[in-house]
PDB file of N, CA and C in Angstrom:
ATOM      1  N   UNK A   1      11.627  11.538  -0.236  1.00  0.00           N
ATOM      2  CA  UNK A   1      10.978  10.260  -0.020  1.00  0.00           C
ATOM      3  C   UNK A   1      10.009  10.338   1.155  1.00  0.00           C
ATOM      4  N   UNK A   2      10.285  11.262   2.376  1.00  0.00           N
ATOM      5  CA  UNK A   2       9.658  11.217   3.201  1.00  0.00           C
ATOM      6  C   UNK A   2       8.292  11.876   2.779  1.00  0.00           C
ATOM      7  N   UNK A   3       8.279  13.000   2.355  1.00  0.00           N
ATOM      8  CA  UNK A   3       7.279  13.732   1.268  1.00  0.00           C
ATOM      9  C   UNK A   3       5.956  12.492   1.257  1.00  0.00           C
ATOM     10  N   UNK A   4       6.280  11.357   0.353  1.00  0.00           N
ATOM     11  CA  UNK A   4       5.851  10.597  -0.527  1.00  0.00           C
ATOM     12  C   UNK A   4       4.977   9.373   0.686  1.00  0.00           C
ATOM     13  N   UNK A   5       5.658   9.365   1.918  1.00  0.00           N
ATOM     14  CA  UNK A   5       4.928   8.755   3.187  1.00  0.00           C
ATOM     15  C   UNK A   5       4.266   9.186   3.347  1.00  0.00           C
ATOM     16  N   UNK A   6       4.436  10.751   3.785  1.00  0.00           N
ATOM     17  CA  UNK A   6       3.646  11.503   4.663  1.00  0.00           C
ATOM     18  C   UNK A   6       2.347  11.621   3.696  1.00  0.00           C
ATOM     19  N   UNK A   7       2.379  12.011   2.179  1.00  0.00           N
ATOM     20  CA  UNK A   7       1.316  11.439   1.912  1.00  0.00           C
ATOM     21  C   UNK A   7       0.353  10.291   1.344  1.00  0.00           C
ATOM     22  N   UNK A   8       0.856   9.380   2.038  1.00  0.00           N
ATOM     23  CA  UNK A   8       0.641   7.926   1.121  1.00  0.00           C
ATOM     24  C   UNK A   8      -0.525   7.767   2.899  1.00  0.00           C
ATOM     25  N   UNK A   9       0.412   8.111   3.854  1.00  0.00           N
ATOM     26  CA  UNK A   9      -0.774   7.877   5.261  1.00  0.00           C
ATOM     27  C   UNK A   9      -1.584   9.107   5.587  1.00  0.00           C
ATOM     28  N   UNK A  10      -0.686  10.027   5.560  1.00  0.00           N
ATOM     29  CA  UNK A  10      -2.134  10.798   5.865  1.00  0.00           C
ATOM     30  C   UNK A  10      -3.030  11.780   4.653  1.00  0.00           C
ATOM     31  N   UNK A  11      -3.219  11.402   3.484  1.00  0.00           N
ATOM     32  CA  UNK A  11      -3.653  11.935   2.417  1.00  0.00           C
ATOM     33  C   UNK A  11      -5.009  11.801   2.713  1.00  0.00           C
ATOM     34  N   UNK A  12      -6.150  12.402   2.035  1.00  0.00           N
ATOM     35  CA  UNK A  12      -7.552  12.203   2.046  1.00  0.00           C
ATOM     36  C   UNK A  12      -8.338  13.170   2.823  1.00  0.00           C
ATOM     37  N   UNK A  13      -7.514  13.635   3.151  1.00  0.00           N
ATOM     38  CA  UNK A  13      -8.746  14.837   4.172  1.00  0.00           C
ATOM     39  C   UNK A  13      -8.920  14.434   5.317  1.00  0.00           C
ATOM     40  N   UNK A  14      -7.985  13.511   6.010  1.00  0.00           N
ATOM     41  CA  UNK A  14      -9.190  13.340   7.439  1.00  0.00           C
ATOM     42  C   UNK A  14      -8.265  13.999   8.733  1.00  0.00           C
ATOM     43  N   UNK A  15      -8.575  13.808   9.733  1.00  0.00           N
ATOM     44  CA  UNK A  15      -7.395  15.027  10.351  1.00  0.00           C
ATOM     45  C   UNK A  15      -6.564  13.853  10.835  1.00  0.00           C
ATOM     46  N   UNK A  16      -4.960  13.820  11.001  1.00  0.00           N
ATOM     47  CA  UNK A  16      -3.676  13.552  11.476  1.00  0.00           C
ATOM     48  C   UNK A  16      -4.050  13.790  12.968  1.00  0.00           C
ATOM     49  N   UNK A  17      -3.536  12.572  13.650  1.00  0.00           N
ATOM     50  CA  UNK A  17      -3.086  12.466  15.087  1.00  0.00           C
ATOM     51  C   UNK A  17      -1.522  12.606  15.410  1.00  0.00           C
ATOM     52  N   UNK A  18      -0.652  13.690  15.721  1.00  0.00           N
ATOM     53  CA  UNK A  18       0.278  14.187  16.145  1.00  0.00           C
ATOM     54  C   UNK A  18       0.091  13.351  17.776  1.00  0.00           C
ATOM     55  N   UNK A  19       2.107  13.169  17.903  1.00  0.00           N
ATOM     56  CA  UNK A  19       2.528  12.277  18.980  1.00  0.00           C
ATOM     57  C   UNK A  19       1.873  13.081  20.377  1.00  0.00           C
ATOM     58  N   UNK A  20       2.127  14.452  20.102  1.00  0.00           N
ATOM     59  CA  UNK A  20       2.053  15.489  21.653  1.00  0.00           C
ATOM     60  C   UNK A  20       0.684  15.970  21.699  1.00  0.00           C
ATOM     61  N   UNK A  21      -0.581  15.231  20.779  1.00  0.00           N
ATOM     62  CA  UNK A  21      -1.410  15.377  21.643  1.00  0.00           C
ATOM     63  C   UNK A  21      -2.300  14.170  21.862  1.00  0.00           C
ATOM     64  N   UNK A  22      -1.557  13.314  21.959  1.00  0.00           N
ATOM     65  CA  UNK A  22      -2.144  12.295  22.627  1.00  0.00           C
ATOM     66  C   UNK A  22      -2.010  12.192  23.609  1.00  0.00           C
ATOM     67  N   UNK A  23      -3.117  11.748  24.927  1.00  0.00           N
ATOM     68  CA  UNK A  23      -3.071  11.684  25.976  1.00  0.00           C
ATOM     69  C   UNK A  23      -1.311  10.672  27.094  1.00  0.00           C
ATOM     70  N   UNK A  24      -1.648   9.597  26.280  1.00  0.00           N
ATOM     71  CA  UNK A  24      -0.560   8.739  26.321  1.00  0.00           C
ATOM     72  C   UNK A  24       0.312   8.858  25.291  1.00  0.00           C
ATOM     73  N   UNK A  25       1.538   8.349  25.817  1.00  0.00           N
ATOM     74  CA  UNK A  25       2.508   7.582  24.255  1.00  0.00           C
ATOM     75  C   UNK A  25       2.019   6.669  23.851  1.00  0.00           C
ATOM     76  N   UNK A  26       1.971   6.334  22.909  1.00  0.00           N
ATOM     77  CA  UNK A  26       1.892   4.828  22.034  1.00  0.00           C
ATOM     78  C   UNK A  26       2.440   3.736  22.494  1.00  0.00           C
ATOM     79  N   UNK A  27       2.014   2.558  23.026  1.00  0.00           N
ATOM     80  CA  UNK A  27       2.400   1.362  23.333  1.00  0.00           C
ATOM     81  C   UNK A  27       2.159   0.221  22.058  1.00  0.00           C
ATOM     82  N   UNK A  28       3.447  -0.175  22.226  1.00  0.00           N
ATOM     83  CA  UNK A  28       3.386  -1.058  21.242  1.00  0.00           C
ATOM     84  C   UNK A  28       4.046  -1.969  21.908  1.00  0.00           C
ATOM     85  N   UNK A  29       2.948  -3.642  21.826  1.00  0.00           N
ATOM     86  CA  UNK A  29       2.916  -4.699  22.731  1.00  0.00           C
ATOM     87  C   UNK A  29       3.367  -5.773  21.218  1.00  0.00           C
ATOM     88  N   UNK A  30       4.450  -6.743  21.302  1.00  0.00           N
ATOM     89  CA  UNK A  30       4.769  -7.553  20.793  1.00  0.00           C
ATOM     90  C   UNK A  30       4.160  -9.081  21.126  1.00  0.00           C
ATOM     91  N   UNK A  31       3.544  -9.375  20.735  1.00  0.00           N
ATOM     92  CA  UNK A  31       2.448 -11.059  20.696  1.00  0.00           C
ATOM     93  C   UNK A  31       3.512 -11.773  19.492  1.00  0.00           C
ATOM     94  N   UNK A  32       3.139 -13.224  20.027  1.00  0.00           N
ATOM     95  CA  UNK A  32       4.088 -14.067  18.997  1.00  0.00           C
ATOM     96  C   UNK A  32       3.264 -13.596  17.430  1.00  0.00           C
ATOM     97  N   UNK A  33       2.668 -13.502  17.010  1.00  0.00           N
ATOM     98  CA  UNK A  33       2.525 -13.737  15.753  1.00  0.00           C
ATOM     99  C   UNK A  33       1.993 -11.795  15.475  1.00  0.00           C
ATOM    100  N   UNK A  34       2.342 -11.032  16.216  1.00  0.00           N
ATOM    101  CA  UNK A  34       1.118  -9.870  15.820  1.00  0.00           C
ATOM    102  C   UNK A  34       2.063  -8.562  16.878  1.00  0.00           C
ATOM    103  N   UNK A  35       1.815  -7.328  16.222  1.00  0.00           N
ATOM    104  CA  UNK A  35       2.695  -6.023  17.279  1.00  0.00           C
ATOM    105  C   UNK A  35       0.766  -5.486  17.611  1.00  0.00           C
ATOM    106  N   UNK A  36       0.987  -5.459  18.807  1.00  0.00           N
ATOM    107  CA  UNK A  36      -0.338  -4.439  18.635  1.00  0.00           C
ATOM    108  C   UNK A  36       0.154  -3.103  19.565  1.00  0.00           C
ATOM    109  N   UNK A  37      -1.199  -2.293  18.439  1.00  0.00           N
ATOM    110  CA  UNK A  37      -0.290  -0.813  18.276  1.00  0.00           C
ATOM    111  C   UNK A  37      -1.821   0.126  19.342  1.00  0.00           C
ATOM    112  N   UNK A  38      -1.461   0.607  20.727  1.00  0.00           N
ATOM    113  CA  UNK A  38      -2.538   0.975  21.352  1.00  0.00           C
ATOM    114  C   UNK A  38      -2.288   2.572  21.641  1.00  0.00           C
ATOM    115  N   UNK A  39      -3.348   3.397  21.386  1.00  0.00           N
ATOM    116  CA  UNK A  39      -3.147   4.794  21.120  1.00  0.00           C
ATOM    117  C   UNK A  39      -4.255   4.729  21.936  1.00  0.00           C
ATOM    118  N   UNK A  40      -4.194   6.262  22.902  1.00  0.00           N
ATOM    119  CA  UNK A  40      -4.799   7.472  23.236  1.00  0.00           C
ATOM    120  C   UNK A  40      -5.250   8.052  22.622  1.00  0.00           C
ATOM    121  N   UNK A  41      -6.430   8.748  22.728  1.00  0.00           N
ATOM    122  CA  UNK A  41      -7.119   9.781  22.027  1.00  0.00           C
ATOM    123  C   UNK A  41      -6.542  11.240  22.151  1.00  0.00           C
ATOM    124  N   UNK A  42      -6.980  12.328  21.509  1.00  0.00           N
ATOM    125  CA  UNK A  42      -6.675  13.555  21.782  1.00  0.00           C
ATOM    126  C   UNK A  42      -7.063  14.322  22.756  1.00  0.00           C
ATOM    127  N   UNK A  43      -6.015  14.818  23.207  1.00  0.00           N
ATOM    128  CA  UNK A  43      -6.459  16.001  24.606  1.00  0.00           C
ATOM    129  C   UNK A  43      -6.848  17.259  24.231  1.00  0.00           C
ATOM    130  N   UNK A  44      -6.350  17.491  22.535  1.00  0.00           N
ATOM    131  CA  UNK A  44      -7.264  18.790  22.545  1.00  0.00           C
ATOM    132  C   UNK A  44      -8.771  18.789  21.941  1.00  0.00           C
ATOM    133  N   UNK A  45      -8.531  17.084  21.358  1.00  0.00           N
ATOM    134  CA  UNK A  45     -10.008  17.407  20.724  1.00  0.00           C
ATOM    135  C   UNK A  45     -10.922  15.962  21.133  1.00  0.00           C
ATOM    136  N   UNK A  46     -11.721  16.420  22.671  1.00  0.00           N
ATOM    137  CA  UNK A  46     -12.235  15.173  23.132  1.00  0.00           C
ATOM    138  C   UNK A  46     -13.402  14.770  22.734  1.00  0.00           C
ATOM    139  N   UNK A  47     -14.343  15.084  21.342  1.00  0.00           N
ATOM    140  CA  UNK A  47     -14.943  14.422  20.712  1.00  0.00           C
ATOM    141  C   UNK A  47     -14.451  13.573  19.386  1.00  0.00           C
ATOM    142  N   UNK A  48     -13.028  13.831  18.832  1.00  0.00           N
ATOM    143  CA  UNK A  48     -12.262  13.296  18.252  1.00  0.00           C
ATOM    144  C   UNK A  48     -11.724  11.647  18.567  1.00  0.00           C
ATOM    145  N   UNK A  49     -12.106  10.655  18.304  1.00  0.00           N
ATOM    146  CA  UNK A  49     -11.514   9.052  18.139  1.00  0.00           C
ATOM    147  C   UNK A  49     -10.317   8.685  17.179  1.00  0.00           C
ATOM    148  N   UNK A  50      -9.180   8.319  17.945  1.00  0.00           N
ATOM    149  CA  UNK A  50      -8.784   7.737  16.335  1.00  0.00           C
ATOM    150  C   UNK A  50      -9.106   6.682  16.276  1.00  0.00           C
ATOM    151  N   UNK A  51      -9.492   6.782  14.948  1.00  0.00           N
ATOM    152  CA  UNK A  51     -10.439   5.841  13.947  1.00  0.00           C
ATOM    153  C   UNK A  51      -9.131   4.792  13.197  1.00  0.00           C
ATOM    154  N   UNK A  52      -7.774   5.144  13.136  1.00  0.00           N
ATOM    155  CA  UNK A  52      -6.963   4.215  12.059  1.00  0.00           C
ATOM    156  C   UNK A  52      -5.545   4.365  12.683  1.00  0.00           C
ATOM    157  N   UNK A  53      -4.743   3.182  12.390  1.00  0.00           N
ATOM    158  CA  UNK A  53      -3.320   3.605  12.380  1.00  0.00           C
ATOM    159  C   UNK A  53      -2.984   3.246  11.048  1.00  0.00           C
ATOM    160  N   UNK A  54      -2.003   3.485  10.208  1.00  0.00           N
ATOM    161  CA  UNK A  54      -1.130   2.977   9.622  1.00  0.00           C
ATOM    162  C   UNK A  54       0.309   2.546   9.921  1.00  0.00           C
ATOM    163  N   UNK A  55       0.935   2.205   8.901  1.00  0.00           N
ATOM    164  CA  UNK A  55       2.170   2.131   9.090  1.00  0.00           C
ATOM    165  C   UNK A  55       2.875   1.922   7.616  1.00  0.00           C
ATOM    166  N   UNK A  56       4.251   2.466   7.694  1.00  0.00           N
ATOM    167  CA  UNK A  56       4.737   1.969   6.308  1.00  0.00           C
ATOM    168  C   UNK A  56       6.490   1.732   6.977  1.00  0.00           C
ATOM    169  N   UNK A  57       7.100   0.792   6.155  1.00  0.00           N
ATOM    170  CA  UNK A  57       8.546   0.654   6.497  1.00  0.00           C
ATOM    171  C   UNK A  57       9.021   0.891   5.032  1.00  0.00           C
ATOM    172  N   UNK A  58      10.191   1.548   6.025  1.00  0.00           N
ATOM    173  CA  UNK A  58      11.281   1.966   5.231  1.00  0.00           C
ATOM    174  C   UNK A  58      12.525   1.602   5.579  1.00  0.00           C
ATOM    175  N   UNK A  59      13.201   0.613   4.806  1.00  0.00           N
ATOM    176  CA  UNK A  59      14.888   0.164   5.321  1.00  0.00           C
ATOM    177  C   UNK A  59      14.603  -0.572   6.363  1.00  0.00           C
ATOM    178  N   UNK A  60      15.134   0.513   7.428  1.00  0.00           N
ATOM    179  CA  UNK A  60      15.401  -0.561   8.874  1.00  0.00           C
ATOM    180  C   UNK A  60      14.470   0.328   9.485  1.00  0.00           C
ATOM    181  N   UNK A  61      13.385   1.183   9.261  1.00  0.00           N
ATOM    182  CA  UNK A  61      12.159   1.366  10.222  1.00  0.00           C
ATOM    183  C   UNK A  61      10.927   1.566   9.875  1.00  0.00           C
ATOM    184  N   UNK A  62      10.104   1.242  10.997  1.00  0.00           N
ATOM    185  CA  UNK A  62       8.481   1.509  10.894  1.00  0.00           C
ATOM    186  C   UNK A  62       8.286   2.403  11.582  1.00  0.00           C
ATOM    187  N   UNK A  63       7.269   3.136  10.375  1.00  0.00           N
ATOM    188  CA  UNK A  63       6.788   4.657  10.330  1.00  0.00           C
ATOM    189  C   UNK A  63       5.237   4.394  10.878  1.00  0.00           C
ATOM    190  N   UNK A  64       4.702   4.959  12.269  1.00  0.00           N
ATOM    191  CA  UNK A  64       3.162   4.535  12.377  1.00  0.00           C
ATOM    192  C   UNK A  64       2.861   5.869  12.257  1.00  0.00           C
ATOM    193  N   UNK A  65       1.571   5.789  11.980  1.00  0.00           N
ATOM    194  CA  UNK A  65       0.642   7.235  11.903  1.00  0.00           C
ATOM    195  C   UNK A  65      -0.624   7.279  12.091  1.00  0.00           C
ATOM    196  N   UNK A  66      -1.420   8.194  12.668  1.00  0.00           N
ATOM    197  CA  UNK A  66      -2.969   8.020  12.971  1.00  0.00           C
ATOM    198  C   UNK A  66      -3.759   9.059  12.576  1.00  0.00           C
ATOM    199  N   UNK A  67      -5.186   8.569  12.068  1.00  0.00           N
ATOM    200  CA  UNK A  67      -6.158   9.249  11.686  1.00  0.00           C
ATOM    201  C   UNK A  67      -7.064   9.496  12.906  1.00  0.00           C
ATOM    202  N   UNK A  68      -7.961  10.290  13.026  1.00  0.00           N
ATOM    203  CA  UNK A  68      -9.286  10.506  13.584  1.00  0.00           C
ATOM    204  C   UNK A  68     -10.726  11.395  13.097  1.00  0.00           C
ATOM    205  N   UNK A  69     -11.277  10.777  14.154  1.00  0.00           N
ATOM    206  CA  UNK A  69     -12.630  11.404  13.402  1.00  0.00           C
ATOM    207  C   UNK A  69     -13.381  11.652  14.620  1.00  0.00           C
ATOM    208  N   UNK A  70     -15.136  12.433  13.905  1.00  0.00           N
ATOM    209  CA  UNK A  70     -15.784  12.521  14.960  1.00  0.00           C
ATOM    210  C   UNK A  70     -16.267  11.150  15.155  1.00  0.00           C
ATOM    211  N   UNK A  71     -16.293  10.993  16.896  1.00  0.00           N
ATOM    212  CA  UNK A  71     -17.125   9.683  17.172  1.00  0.00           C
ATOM    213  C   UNK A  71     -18.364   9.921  18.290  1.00  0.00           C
ATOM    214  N   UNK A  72     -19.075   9.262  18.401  1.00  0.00           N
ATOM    215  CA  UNK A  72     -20.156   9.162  19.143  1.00  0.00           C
ATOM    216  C   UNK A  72     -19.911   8.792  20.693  1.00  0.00           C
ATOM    217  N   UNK A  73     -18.960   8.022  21.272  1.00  0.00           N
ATOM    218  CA  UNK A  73     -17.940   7.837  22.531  1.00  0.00           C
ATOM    219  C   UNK A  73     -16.692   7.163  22.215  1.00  0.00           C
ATOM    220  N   UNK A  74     -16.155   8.272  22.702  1.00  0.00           N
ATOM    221  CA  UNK A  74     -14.309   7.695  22.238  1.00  0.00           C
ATOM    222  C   UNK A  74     -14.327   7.095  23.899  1.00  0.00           C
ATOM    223  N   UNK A  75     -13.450   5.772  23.422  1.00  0.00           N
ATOM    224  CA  UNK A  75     -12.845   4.790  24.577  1.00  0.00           C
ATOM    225  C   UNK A  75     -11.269   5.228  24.087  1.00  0.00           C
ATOM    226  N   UNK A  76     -10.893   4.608  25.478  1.00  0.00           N
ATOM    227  CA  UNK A  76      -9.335   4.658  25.534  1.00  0.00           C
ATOM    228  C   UNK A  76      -8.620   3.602  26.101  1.00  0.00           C
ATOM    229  N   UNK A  77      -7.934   2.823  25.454  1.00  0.00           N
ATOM    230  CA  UNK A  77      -7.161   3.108  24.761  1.00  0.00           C
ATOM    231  C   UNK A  77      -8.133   2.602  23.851  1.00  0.00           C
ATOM    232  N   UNK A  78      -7.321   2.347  22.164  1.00  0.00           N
ATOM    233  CA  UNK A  78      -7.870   1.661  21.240  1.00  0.00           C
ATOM    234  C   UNK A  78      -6.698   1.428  20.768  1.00  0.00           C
ATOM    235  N   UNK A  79      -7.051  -0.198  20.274  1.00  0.00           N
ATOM    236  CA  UNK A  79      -5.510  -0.686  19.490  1.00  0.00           C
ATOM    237  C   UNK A  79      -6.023  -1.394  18.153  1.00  0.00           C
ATOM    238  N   UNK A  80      -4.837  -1.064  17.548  1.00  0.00           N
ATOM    239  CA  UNK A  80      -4.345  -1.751  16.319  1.00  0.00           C
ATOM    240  C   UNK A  80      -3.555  -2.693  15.636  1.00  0.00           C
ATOM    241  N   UNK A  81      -4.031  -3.747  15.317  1.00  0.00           N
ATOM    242  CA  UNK A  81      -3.449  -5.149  15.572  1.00  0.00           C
ATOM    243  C   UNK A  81      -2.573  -5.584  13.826  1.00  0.00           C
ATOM    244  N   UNK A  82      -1.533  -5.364  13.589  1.00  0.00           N
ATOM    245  CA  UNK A  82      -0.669  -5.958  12.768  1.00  0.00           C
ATOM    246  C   UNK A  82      -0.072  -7.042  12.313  1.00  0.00           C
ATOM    247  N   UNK A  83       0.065  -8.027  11.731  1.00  0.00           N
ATOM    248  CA  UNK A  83       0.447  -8.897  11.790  1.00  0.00           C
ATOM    249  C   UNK A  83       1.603  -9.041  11.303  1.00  0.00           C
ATOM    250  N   UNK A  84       2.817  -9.640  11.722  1.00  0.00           N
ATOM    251  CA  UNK A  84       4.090  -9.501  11.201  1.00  0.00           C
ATOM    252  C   UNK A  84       4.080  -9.788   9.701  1.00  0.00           C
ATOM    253  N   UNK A  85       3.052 -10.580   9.123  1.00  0.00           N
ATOM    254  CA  UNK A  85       3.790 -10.485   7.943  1.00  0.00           C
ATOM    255  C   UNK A  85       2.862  -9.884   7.248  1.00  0.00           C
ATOM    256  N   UNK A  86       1.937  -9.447   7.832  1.00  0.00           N
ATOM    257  CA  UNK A  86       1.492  -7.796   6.920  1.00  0.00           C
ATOM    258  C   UNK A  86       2.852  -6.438   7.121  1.00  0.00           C
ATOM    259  N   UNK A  87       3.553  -6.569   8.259  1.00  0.00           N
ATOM    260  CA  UNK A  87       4.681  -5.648   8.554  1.00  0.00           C
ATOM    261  C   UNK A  87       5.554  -6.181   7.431  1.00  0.00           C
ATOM    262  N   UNK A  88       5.697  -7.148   7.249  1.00  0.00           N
ATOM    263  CA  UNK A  88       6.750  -7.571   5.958  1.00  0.00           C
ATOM    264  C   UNK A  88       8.111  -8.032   7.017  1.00  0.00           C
ATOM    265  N   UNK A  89       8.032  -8.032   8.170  1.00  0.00           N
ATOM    266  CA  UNK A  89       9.177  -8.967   8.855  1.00  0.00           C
ATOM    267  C   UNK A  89       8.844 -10.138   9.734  1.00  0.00           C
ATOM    268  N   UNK A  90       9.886 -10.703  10.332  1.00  0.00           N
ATOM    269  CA  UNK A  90       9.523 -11.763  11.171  1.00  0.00           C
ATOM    270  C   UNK A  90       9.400 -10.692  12.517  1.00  0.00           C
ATOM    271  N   UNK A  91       8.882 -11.777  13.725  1.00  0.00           N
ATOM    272  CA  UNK A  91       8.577 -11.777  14.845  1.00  0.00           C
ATOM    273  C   UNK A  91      10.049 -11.446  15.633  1.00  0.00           C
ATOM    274  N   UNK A  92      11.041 -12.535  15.319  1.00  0.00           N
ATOM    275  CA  UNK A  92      12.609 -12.110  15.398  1.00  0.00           C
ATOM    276  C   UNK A  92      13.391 -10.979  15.335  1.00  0.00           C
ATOM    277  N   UNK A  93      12.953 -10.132  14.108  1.00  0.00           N
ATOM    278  CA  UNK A  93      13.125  -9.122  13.372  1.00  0.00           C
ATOM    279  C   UNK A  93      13.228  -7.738  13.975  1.00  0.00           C
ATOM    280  N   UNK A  94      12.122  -8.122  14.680  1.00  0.00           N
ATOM    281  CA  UNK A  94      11.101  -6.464  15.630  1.00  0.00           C
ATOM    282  C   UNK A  94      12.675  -5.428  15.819  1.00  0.00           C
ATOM    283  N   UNK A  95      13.550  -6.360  16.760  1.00  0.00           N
ATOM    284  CA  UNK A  95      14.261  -5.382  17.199  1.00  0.00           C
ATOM    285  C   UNK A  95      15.682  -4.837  16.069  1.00  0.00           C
ATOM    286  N   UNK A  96      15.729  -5.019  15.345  1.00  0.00           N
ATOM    287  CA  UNK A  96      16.213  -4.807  13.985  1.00  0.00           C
ATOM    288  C   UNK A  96      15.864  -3.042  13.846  1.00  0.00           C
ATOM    289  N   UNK A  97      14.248  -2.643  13.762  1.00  0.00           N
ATOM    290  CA  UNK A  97      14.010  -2.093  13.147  1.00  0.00           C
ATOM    291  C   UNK A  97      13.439  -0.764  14.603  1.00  0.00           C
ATOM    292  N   UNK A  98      13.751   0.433  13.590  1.00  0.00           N
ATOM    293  CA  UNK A  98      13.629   1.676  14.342  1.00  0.00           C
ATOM    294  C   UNK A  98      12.101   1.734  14.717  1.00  0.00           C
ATOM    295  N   UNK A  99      11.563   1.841  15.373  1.00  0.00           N
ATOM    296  CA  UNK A  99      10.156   2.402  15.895  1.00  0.00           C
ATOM    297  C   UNK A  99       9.589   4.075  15.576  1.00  0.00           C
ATOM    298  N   UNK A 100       8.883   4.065  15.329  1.00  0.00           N
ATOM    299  CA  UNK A 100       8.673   5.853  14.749  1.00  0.00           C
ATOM    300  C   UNK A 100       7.449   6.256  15.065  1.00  0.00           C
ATOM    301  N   UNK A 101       6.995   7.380  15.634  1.00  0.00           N
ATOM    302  CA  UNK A 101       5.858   7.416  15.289  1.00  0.00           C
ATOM    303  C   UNK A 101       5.982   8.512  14.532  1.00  0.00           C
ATOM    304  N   UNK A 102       4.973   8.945  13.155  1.00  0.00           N
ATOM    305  CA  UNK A 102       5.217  10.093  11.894  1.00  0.00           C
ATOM    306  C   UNK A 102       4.482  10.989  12.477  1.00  0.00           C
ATOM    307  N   UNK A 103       4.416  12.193  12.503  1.00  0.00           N
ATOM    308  CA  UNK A 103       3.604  13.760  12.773  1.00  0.00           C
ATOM    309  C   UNK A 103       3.529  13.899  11.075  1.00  0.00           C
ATOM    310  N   UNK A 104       2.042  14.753  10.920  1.00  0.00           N
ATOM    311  CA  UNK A 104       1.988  15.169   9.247  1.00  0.00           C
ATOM    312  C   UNK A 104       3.109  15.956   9.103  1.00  0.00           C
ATOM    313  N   UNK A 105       3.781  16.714   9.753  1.00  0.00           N
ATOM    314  CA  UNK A 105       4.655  17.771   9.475  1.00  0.00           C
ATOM    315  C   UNK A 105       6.166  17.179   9.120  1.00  0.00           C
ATOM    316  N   UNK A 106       5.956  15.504   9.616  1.00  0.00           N
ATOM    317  CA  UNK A 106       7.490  14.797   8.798  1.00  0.00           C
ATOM    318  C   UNK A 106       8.102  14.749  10.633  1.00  0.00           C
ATOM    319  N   UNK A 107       7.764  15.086  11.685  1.00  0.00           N
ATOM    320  CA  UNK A 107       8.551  14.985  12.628  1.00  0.00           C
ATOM    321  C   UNK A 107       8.672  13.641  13.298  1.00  0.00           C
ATOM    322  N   UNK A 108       9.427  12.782  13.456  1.00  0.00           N
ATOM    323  CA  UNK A 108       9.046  11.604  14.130  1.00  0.00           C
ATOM    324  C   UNK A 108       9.532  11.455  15.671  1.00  0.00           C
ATOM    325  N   UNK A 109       9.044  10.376  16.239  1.00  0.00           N
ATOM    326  CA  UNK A 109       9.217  10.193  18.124  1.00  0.00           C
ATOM    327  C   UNK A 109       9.355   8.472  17.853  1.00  0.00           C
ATOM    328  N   UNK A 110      10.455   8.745  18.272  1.00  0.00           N
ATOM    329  CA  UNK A 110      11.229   6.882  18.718  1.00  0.00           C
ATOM    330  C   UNK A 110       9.754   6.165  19.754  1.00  0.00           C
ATOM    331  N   UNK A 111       9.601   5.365  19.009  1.00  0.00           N
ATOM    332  CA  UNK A 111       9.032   4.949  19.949  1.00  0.00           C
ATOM    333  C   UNK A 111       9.415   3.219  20.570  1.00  0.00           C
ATOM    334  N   UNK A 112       9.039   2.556  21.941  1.00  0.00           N
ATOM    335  CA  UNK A 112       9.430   1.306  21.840  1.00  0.00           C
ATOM    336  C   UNK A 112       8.249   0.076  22.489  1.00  0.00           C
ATOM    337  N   UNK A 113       8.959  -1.137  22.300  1.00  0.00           N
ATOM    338  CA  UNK A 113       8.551  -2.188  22.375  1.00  0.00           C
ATOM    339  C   UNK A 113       7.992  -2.815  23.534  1.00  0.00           C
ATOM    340  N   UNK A 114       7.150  -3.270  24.133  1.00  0.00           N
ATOM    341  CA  UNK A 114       6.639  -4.260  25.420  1.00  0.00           C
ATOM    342  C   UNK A 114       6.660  -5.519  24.930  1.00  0.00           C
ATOM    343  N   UNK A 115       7.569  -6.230  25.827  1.00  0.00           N
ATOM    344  CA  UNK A 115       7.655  -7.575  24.789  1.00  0.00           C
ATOM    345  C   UNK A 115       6.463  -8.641  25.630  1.00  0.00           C
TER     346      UNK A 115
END
């Protein structure tokens, strides 16, 4: 099943943002109606932006994952704004569910909440 994530987010050709080379960890800030999801760029590749996050849940967790590309000036941070009920839970809910961030290789990193 995990197989079937890994390529449902990072399929298409574009290159995967792995947890250990991002400058920062992933902060993920909880707003009443919205998680926003704020990523670092890459330290090995500093003309590289990520350009996308996803996310997919499964059971009791959310799986995030990131794309990048070439950009013209990468800023830092850059975030990604969700809305709980694009996540498919309530606002209540958040702490219910495991935090993840996905590596293409299937490895994941707990990640947590700023409320």
């Amino acid at each position: 099943m995990l197989n079937n994530v890994i390529q449902r987010l990072f399929g298409g050709g574009e290159r995967a943002v792995t947890y250990a080379e991002m400058m920062k960890p992933p902060q993920l800030i909880a707003h009443a109606d919205r998680l926003e999801v704020r990523v670092w760029n890459s330290t090995m590749h500093s003309s590289l932006g990520i350009s996308n996050v996803r996310f997919d849940k499964q059971d009791d967790t959310l799986l995030f994952a990131a794309k990048q590309e070439l950009v013209s000036k990468v800023s830092d941070p850059t975030s990604f704004v969700f809305g709980f009920d694009e996540l498919g839970i309530g606002r209540d809910e958040l702490d219910r569910y495991a935090l993840r961030w996905l590596d293409p290789d299937g490895t994941t990193t707990e990640l947590s909440v700023d409320a």
